[in-house]
PDB file of N, CA and C in Angstrom:
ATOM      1  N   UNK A   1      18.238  54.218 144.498  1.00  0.00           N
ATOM      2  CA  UNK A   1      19.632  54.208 144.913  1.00  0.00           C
ATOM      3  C   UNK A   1      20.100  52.792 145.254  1.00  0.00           C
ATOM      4  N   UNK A   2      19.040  52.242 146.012  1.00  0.00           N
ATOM      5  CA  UNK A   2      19.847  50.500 145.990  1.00  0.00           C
ATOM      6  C   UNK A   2      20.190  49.582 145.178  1.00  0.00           C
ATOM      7  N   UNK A   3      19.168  50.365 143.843  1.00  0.00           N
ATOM      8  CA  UNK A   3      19.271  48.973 142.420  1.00  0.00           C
ATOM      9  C   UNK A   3      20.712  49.841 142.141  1.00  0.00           C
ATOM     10  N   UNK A   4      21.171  50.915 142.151  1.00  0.00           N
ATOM     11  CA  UNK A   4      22.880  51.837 141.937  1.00  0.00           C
ATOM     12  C   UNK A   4      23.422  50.617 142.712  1.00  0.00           C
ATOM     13  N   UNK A   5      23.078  50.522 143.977  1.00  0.00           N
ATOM     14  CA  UNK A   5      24.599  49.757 144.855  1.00  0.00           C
ATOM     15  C   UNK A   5      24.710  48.290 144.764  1.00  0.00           C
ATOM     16  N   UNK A   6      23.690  47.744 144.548  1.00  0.00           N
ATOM     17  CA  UNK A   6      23.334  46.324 144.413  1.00  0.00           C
ATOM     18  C   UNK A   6      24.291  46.244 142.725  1.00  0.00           C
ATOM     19  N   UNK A   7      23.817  47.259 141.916  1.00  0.00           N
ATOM     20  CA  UNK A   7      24.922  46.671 140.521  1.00  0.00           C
ATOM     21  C   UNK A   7      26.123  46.771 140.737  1.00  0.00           C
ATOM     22  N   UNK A   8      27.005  47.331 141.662  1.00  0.00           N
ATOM     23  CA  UNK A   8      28.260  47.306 141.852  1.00  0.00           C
ATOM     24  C   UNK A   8      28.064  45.988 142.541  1.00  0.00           C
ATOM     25  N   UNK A   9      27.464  45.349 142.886  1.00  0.00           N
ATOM     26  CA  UNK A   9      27.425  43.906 143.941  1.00  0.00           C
ATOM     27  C   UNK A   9      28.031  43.205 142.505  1.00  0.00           C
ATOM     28  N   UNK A  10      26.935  42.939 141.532  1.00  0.00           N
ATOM     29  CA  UNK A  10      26.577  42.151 140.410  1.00  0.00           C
ATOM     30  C   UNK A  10      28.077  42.201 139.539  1.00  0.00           C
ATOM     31  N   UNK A  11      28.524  43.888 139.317  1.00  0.00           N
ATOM     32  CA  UNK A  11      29.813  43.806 138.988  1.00  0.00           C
ATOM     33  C   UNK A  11      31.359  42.961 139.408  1.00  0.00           C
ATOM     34  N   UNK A  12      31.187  43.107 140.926  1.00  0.00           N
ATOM     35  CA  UNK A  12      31.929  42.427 141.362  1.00  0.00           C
ATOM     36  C   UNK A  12      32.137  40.552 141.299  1.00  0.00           C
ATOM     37  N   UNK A  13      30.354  40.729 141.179  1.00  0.00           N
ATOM     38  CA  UNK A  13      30.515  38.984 141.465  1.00  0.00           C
ATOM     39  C   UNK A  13      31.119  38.397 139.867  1.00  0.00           C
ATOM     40  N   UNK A  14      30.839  39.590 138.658  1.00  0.00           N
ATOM     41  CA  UNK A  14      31.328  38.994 137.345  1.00  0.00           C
ATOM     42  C   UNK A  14      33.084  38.969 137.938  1.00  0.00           C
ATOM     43  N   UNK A  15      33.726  39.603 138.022  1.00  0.00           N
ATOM     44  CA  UNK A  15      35.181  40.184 138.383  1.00  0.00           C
ATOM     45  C   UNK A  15      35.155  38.600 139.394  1.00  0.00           C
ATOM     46  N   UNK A  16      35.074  38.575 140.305  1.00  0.00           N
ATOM     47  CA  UNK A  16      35.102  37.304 140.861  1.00  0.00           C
ATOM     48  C   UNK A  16      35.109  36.284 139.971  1.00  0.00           C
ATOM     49  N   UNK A  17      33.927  35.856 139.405  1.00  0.00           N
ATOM     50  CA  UNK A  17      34.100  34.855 138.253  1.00  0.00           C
ATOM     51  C   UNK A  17      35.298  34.861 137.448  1.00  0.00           C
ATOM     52  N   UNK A  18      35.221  35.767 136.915  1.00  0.00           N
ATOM     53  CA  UNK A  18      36.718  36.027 136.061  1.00  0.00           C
ATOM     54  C   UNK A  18      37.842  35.680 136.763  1.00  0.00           C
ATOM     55  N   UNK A  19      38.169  36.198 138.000  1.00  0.00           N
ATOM     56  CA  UNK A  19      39.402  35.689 138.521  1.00  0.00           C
ATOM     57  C   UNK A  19      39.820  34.053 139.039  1.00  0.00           C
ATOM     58  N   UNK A  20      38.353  33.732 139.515  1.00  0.00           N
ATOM     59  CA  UNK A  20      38.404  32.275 139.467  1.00  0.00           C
ATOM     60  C   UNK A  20      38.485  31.477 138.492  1.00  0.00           C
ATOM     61  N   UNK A  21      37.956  31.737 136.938  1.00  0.00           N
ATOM     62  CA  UNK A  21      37.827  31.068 135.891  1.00  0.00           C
ATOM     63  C   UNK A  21      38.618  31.293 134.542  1.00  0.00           C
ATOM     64  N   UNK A  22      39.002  32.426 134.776  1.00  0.00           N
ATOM     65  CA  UNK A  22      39.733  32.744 133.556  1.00  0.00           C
ATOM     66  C   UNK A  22      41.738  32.936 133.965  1.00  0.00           C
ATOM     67  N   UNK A  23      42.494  31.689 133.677  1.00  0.00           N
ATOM     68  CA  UNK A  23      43.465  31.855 133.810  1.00  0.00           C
ATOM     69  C   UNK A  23      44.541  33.072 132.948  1.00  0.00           C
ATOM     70  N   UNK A  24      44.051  33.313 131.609  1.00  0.00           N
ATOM     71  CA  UNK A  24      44.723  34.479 130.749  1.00  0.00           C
ATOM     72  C   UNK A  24      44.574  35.969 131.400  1.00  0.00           C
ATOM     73  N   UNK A  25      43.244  35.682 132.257  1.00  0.00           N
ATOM     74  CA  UNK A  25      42.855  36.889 132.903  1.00  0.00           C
ATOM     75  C   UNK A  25      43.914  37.393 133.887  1.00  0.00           C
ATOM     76  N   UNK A  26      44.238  36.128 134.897  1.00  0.00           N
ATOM     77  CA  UNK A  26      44.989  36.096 136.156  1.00  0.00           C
ATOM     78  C   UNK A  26      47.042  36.751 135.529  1.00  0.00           C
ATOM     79  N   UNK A  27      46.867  36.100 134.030  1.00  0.00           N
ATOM     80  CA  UNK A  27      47.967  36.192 133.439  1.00  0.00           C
ATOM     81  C   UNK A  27      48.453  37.912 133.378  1.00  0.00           C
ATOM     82  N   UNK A  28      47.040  38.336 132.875  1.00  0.00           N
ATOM     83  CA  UNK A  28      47.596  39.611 132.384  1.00  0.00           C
ATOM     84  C   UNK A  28      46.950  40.657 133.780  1.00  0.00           C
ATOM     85  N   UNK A  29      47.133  40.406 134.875  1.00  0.00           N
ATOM     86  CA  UNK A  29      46.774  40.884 136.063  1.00  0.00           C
ATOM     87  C   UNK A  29      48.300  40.795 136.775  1.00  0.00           C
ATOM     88  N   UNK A  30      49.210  39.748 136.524  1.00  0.00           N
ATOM     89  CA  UNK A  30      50.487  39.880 136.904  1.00  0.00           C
ATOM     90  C   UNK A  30      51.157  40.092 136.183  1.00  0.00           C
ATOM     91  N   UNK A  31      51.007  40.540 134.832  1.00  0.00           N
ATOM     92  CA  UNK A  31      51.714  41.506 133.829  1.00  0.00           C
ATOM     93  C   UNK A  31      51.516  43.011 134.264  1.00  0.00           C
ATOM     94  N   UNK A  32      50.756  42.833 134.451  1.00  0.00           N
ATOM     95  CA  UNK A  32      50.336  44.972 134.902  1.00  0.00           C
ATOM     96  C   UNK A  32      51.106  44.855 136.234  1.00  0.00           C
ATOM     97  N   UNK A  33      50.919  43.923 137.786  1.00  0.00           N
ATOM     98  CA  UNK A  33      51.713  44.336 138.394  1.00  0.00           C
ATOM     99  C   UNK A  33      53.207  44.227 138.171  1.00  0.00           C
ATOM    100  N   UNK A  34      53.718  43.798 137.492  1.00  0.00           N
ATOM    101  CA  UNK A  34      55.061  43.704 136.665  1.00  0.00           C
ATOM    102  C   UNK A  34      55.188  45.317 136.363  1.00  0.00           C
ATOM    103  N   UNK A  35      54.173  45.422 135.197  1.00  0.00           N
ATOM    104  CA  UNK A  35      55.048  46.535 134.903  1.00  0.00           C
ATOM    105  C   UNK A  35      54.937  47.785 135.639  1.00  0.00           C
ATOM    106  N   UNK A  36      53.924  47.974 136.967  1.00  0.00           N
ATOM    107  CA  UNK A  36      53.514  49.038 137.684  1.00  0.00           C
ATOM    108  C   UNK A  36      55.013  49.021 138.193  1.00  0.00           C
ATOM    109  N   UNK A  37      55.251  47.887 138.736  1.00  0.00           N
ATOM    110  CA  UNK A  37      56.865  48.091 139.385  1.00  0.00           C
ATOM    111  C   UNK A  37      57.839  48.543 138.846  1.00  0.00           C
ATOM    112  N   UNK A  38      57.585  47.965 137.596  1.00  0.00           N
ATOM    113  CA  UNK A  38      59.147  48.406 136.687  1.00  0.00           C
ATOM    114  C   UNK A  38      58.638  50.459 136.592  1.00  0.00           C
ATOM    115  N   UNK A  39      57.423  50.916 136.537  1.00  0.00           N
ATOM    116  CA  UNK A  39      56.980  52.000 136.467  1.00  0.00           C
ATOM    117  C   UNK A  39      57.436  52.844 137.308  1.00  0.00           C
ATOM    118  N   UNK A  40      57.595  52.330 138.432  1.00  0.00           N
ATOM    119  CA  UNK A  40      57.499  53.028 139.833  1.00  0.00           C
ATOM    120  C   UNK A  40      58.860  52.790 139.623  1.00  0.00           C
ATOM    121  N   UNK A  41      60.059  51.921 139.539  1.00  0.00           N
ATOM    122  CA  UNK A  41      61.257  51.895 139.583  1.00  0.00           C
ATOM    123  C   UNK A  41      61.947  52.924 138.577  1.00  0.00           C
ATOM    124  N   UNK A  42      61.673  52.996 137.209  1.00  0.00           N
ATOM    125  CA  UNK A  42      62.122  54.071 136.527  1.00  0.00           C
ATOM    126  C   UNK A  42      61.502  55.321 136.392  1.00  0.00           C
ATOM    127  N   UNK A  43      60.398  55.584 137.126  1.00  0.00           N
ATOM    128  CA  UNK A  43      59.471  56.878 137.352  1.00  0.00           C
ATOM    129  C   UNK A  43      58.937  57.336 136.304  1.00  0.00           C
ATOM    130  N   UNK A  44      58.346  56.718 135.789  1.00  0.00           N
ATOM    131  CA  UNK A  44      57.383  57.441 134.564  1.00  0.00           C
ATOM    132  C   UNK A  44      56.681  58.642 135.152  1.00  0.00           C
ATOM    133  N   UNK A  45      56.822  59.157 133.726  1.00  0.00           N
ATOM    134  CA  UNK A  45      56.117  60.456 133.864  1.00  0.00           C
ATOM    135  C   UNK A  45      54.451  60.461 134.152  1.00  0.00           C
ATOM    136  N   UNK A  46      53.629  61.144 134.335  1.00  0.00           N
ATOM    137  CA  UNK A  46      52.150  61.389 134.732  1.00  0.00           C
ATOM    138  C   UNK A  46      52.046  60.977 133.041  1.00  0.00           C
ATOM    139  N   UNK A  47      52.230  61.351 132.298  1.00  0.00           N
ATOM    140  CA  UNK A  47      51.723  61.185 130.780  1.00  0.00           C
ATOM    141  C   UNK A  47      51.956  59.636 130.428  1.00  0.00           C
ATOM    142  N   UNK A  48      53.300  59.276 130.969  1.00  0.00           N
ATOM    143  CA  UNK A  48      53.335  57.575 130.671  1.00  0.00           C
ATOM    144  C   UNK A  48      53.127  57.132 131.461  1.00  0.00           C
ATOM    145  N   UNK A  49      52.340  57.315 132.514  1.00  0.00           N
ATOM    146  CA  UNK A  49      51.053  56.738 133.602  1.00  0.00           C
ATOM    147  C   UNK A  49      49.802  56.446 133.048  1.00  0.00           C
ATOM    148  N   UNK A  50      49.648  57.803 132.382  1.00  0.00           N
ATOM    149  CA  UNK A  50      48.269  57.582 131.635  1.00  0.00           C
ATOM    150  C   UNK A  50      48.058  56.433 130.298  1.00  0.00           C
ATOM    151  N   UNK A  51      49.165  56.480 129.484  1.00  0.00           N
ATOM    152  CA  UNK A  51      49.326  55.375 128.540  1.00  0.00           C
ATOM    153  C   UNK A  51      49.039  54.070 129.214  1.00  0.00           C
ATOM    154  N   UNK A  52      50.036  53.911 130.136  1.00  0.00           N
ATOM    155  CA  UNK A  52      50.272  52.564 131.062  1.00  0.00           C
ATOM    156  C   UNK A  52      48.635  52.066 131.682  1.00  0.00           C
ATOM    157  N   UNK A  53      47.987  53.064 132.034  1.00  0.00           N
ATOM    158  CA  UNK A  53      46.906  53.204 132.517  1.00  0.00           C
ATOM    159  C   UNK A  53      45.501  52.340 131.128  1.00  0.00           C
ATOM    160  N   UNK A  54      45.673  53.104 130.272  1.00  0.00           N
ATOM    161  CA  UNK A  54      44.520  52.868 129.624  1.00  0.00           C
ATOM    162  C   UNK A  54      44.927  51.834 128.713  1.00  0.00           C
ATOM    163  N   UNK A  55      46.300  51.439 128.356  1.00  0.00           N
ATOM    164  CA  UNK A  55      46.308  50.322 127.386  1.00  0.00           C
ATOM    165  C   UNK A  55      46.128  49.306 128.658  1.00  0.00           C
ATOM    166  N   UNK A  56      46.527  49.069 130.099  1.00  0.00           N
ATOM    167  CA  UNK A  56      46.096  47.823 130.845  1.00  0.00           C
ATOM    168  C   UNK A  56      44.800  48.095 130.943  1.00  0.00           C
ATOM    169  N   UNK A  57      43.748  48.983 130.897  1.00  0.00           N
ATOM    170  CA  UNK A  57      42.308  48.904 131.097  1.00  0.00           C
ATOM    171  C   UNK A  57      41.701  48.546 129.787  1.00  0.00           C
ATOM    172  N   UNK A  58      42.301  48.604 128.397  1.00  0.00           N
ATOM    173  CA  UNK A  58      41.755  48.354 127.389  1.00  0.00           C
ATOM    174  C   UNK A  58      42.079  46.709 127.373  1.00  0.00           C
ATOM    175  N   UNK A  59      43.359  45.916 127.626  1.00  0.00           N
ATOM    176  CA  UNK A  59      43.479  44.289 127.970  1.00  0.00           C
ATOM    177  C   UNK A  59      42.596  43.862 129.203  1.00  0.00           C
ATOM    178  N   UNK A  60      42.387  44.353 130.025  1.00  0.00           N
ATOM    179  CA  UNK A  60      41.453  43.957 130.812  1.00  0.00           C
ATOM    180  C   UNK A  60      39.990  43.480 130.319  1.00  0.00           C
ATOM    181  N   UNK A  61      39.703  45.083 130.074  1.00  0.00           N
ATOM    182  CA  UNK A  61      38.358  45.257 129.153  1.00  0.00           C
ATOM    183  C   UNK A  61      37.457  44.022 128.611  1.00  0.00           C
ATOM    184  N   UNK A  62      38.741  44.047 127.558  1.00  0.00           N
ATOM    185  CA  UNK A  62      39.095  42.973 126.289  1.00  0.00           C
ATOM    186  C   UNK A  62      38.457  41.663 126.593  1.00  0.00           C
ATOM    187  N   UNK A  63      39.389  41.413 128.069  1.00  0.00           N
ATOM    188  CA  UNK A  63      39.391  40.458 128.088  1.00  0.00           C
ATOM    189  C   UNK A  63      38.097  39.789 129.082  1.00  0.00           C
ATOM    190  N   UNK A  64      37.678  40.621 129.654  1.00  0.00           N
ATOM    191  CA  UNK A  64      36.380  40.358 130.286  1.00  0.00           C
ATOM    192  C   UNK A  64      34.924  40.327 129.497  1.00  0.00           C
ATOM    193  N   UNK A  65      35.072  41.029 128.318  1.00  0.00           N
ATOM    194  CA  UNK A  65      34.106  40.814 127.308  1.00  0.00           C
ATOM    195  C   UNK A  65      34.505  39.593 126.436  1.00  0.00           C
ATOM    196  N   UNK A  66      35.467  39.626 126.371  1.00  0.00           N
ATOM    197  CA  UNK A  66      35.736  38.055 125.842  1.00  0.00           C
ATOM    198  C   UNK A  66      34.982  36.798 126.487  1.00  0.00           C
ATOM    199  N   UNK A  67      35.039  36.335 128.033  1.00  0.00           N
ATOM    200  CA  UNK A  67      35.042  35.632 128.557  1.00  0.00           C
ATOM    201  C   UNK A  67      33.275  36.051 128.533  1.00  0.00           C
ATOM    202  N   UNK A  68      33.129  36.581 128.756  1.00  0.00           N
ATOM    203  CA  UNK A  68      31.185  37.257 128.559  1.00  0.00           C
ATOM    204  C   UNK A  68      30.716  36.719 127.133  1.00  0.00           C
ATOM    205  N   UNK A  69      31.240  36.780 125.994  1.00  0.00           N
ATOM    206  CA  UNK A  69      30.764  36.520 124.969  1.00  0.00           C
ATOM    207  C   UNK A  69      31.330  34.715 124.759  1.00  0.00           C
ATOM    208  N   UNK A  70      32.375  34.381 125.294  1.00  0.00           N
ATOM    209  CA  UNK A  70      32.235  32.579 125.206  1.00  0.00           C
ATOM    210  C   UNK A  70      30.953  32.303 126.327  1.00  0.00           C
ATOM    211  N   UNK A  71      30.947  32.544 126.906  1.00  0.00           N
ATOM    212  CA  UNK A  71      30.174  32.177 127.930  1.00  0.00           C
ATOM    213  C   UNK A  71      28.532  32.423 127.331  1.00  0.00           C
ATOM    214  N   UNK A  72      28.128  33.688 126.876  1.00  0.00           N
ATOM    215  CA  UNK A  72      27.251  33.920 126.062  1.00  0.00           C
ATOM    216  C   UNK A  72      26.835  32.412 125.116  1.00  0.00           C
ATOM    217  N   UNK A  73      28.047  32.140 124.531  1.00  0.00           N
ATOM    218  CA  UNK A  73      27.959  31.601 123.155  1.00  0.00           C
ATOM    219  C   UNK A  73      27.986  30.317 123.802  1.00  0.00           C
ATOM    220  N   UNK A  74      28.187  29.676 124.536  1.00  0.00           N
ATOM    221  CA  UNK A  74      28.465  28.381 125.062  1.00  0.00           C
ATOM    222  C   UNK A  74      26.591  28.279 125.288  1.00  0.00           C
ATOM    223  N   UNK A  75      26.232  29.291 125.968  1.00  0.00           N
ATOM    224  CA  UNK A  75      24.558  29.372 126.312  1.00  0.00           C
ATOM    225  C   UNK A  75      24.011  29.025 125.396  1.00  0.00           C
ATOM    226  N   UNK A  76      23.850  29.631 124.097  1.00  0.00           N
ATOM    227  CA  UNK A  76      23.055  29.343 123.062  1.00  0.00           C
ATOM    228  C   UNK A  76      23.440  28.738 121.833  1.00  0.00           C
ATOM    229  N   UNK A  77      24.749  28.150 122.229  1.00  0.00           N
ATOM    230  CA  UNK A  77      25.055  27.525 121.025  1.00  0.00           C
ATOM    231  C   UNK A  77      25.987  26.013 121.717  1.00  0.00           C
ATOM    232  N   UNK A  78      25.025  25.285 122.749  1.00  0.00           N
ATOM    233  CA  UNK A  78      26.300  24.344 123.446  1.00  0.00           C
ATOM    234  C   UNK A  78      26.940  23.447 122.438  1.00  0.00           C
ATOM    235  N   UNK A  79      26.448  23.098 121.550  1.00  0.00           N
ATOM    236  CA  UNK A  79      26.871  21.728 120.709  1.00  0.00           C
ATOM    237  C   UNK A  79      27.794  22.758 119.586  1.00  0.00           C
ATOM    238  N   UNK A  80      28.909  22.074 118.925  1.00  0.00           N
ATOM    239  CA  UNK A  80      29.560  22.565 118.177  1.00  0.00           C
ATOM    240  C   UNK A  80      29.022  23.066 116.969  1.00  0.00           C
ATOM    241  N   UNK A  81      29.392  24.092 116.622  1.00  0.00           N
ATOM    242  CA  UNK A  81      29.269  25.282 115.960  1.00  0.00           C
ATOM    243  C   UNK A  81      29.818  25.942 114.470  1.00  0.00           C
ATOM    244  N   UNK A  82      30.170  26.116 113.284  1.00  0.00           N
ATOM    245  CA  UNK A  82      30.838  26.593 112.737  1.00  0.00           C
ATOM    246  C   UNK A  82      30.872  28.043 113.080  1.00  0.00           C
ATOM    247  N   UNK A  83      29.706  28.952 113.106  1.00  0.00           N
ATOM    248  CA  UNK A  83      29.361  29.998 113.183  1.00  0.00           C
ATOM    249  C   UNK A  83      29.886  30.234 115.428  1.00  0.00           C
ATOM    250  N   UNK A  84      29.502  29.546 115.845  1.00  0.00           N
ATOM    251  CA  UNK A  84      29.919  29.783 117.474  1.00  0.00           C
ATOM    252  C   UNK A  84      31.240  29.944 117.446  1.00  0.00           C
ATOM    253  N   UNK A  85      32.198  29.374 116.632  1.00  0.00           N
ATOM    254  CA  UNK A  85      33.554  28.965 116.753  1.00  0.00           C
ATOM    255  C   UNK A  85      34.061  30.352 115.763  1.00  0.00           C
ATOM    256  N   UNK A  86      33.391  31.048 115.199  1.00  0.00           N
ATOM    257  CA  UNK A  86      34.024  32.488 114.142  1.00  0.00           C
ATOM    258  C   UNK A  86      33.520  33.147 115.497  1.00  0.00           C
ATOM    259  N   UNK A  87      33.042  33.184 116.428  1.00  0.00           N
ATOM    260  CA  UNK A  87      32.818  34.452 117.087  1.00  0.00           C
ATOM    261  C   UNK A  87      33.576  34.098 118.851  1.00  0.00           C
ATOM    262  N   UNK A  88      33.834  32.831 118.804  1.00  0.00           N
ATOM    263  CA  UNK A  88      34.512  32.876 120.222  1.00  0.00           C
ATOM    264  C   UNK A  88      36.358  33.894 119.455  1.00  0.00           C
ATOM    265  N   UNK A  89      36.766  32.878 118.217  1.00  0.00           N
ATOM    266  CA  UNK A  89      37.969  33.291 117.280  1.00  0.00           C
ATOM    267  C   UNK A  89      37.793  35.087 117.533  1.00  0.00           C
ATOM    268  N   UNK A  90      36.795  35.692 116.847  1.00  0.00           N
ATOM    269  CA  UNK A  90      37.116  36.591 116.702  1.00  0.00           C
ATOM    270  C   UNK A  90      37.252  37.715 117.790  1.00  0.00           C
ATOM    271  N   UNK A  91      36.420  37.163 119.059  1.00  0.00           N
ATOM    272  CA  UNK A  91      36.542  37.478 120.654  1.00  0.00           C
ATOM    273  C   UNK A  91      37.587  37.166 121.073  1.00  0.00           C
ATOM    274  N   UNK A  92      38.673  36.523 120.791  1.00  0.00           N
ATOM    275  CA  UNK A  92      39.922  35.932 121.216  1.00  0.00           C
ATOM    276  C   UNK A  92      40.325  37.017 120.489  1.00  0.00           C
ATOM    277  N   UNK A  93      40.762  37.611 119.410  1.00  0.00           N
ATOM    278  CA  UNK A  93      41.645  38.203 118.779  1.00  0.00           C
ATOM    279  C   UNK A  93      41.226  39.600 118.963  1.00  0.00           C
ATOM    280  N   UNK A  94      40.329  40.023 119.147  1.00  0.00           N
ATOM    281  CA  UNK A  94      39.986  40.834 120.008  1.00  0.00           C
ATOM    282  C   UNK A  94      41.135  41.604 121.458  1.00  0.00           C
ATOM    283  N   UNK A  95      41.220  40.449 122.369  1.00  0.00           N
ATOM    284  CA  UNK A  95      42.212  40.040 123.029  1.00  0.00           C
ATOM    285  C   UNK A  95      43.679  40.359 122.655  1.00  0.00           C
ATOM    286  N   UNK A  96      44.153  39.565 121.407  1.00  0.00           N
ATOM    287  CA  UNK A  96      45.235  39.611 121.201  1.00  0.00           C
ATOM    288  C   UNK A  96      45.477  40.945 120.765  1.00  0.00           C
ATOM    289  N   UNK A  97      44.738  41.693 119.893  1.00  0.00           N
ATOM    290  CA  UNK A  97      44.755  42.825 119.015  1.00  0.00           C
ATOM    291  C   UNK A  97      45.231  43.905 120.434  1.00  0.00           C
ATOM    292  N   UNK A  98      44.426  44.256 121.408  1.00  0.00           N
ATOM    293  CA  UNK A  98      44.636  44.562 122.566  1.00  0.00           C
ATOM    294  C   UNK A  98      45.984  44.544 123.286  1.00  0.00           C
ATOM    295  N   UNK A  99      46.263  43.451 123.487  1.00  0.00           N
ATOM    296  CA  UNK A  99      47.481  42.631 124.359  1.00  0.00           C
ATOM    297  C   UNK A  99      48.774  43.182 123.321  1.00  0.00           C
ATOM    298  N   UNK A 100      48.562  42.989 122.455  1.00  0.00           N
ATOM    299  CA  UNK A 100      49.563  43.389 121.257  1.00  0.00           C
ATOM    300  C   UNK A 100      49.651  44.835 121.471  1.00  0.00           C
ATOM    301  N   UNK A 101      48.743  45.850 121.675  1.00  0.00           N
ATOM    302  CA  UNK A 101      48.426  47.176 121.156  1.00  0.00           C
ATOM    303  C   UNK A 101      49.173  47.865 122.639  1.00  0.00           C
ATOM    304  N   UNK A 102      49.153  46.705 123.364  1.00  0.00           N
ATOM    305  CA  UNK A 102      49.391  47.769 124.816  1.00  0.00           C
ATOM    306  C   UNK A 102      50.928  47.040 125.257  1.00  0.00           C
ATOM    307  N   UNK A 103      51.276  45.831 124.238  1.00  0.00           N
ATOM    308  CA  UNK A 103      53.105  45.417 124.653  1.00  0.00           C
ATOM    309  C   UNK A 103      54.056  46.623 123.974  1.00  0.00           C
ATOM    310  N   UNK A 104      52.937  46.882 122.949  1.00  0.00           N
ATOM    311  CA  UNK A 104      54.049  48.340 121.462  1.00  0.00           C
ATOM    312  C   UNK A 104      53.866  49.246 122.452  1.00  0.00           C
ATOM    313  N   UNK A 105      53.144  49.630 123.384  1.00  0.00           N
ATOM    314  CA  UNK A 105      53.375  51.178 124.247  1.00  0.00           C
ATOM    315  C   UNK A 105      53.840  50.796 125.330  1.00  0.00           C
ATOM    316  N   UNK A 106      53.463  49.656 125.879  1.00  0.00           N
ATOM    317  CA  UNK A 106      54.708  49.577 126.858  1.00  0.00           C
ATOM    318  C   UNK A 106      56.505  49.480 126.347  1.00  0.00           C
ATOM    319  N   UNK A 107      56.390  48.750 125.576  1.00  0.00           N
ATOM    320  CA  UNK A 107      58.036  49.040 124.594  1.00  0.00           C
ATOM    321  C   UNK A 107      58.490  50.222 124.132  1.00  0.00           C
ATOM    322  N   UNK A 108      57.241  51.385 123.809  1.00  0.00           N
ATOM    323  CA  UNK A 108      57.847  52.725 123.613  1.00  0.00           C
ATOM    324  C   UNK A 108      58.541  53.362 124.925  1.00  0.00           C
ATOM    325  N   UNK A 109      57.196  52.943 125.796  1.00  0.00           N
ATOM    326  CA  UNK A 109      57.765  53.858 126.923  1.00  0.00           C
ATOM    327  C   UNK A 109      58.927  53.021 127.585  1.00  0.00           C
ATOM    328  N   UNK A 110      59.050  52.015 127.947  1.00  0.00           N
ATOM    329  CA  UNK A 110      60.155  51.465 128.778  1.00  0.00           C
ATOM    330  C   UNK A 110      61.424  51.416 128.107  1.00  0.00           C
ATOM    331  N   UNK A 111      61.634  50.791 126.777  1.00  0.00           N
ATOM    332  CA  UNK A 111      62.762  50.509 125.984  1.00  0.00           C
ATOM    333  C   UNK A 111      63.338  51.978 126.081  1.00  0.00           C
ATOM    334  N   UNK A 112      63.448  52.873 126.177  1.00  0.00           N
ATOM    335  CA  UNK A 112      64.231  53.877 125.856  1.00  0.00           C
ATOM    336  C   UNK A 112      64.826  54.646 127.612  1.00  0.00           C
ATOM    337  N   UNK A 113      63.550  54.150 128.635  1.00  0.00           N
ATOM    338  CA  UNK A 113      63.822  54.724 130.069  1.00  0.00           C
ATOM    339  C   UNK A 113      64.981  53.082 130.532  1.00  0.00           C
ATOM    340  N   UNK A 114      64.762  51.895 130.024  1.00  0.00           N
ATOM    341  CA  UNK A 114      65.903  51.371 130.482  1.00  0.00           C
ATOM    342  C   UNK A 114      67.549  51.066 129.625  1.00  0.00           C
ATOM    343  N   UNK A 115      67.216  51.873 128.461  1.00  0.00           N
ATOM    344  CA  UNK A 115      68.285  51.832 128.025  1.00  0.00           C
ATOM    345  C   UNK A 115      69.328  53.502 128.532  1.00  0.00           C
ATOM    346  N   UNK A 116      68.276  54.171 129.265  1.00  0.00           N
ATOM    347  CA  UNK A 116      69.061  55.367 129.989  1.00  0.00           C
ATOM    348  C   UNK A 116      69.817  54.609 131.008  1.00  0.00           C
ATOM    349  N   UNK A 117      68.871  53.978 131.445  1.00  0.00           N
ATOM    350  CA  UNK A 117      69.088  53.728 133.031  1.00  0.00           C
ATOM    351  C   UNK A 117      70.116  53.008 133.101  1.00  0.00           C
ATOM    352  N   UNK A 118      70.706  51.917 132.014  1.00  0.00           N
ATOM    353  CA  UNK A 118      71.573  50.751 131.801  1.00  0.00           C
ATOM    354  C   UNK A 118      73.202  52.029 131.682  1.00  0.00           C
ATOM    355  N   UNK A 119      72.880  53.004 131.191  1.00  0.00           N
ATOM    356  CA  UNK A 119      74.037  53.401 130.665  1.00  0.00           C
ATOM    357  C   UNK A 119      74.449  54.248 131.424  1.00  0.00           C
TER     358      UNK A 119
END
């Protein structure tokens, strides 16, 4: 049971790292509280909670395995790379593919609750 509680230690201290080191991280951490507000202001439904929910846990995700795999790759590959540099790229877009995937469902769901709300 302690090696259980001690890995939530280990978890946290990555999450720490991340927040200290990764500025895109910090970026899309005040995008979600952005849009929790705008959420809570036009009242999404429990169903566009859940959207809201798992496309910010899939950019998160994203983006913490990202920063795991440069970091990885910086380890065993410090000196420049052709092959290091296709896999930080494709860990970045990774990212974007994500970030992209969860602005189209936030635009489904909001674009239509603030064009009620405007009118």
């Amino acid at each position: 049971m302690s090696r259980f509680i001690k890995s939530f230690g280990y978890a946290f201290s990555g999450l720490g790292h991340v927040l200290k080191t990764q500025f895109n991280f910090r970026v899309h951490l005040l995008a979600l509280v952005l849009v929790i507000a705008l959420g809570y202001w036009l009242k999404l439904t429990w169903a566009e909670w859940l959207w809201i929910i798992g496309a910010a846990g899939m950019v998160l995700v994203t983006e913490l395995l990202n920063t795991a795999i440069e970091v990885l790759t910086d380890l065993v590959s410090p000196e420049i790379h052709p092959k290091a540099k296709i896999i930080k790229d494709v860990s970045a877009a990774a990212v974007l593919v994500a970030a992209l995937t969860a602005a189209a469902i936030g635009l489904v769901i909001f674009i239509p609750k603030l064009l009620c709300h405007a009118a």
